[in-house]
C-alpha atoms as a PDB file:
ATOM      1  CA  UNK A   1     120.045 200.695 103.808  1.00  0.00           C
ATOM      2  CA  UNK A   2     119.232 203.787 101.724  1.00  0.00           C
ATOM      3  CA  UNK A   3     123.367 205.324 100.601  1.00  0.00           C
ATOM      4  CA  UNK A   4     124.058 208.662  98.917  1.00  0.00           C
ATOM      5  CA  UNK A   5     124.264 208.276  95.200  1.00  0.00           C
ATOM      6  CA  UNK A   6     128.267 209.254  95.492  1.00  0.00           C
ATOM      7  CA  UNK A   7     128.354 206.350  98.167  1.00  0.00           C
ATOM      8  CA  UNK A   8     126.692 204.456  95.650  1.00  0.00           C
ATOM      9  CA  UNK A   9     129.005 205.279  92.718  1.00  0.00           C
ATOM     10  CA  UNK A  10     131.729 204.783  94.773  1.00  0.00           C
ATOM     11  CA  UNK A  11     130.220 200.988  95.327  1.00  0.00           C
ATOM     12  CA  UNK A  12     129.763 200.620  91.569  1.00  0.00           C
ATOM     13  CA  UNK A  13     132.942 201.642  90.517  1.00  0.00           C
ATOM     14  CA  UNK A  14     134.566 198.889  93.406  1.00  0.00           C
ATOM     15  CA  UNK A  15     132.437 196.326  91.769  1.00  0.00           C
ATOM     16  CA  UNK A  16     133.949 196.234  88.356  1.00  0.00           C
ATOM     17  CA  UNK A  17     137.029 195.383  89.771  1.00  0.00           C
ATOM     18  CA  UNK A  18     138.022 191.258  89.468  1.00  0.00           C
ATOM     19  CA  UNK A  19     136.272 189.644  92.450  1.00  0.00           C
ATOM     20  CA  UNK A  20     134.700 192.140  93.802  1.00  0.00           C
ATOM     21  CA  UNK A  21     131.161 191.720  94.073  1.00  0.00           C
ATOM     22  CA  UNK A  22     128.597 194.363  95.102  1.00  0.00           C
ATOM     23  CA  UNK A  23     128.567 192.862  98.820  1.00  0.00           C
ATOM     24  CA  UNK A  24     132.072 193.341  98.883  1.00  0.00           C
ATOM     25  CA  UNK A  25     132.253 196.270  97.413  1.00  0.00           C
ATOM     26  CA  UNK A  26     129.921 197.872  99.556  1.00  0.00           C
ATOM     27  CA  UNK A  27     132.046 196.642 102.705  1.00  0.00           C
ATOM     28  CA  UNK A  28     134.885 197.837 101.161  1.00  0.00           C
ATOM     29  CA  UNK A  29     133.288 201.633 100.719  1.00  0.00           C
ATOM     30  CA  UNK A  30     132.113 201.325 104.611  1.00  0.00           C
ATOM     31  CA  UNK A  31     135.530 200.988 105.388  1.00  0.00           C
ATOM     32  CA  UNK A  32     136.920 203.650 103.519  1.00  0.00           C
ATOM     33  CA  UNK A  33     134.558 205.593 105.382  1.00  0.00           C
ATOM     34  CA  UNK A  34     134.641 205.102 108.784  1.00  0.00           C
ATOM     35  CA  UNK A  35     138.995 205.013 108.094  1.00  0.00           C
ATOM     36  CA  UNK A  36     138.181 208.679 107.184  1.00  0.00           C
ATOM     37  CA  UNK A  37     136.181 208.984 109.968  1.00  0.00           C
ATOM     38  CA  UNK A  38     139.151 208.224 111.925  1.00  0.00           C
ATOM     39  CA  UNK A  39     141.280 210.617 110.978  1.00  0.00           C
ATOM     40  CA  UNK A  40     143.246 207.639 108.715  1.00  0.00           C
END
């Protein structure tokens, strides 16, 4: 899946946090996302 590089930054900067691996961390920004999406 090809991301915008801020979607991508957003992922890297997720990752360097303790357990958070890029999988997760990319789940973690498609959250964010679609909660904004929301209206959350």
């Amino acid at each position: 899946m090809k991301l915008s590089p801020s979607i991508e930054a957003l992922i890297e900067g997720l990752r360097h946090l303790p357990g958070v691996g890029p999988k997760s961390a990319q789940r973690m920004t498609l959250h964010l996302l679609e909660r904004d999406r929301e209206g959350a």
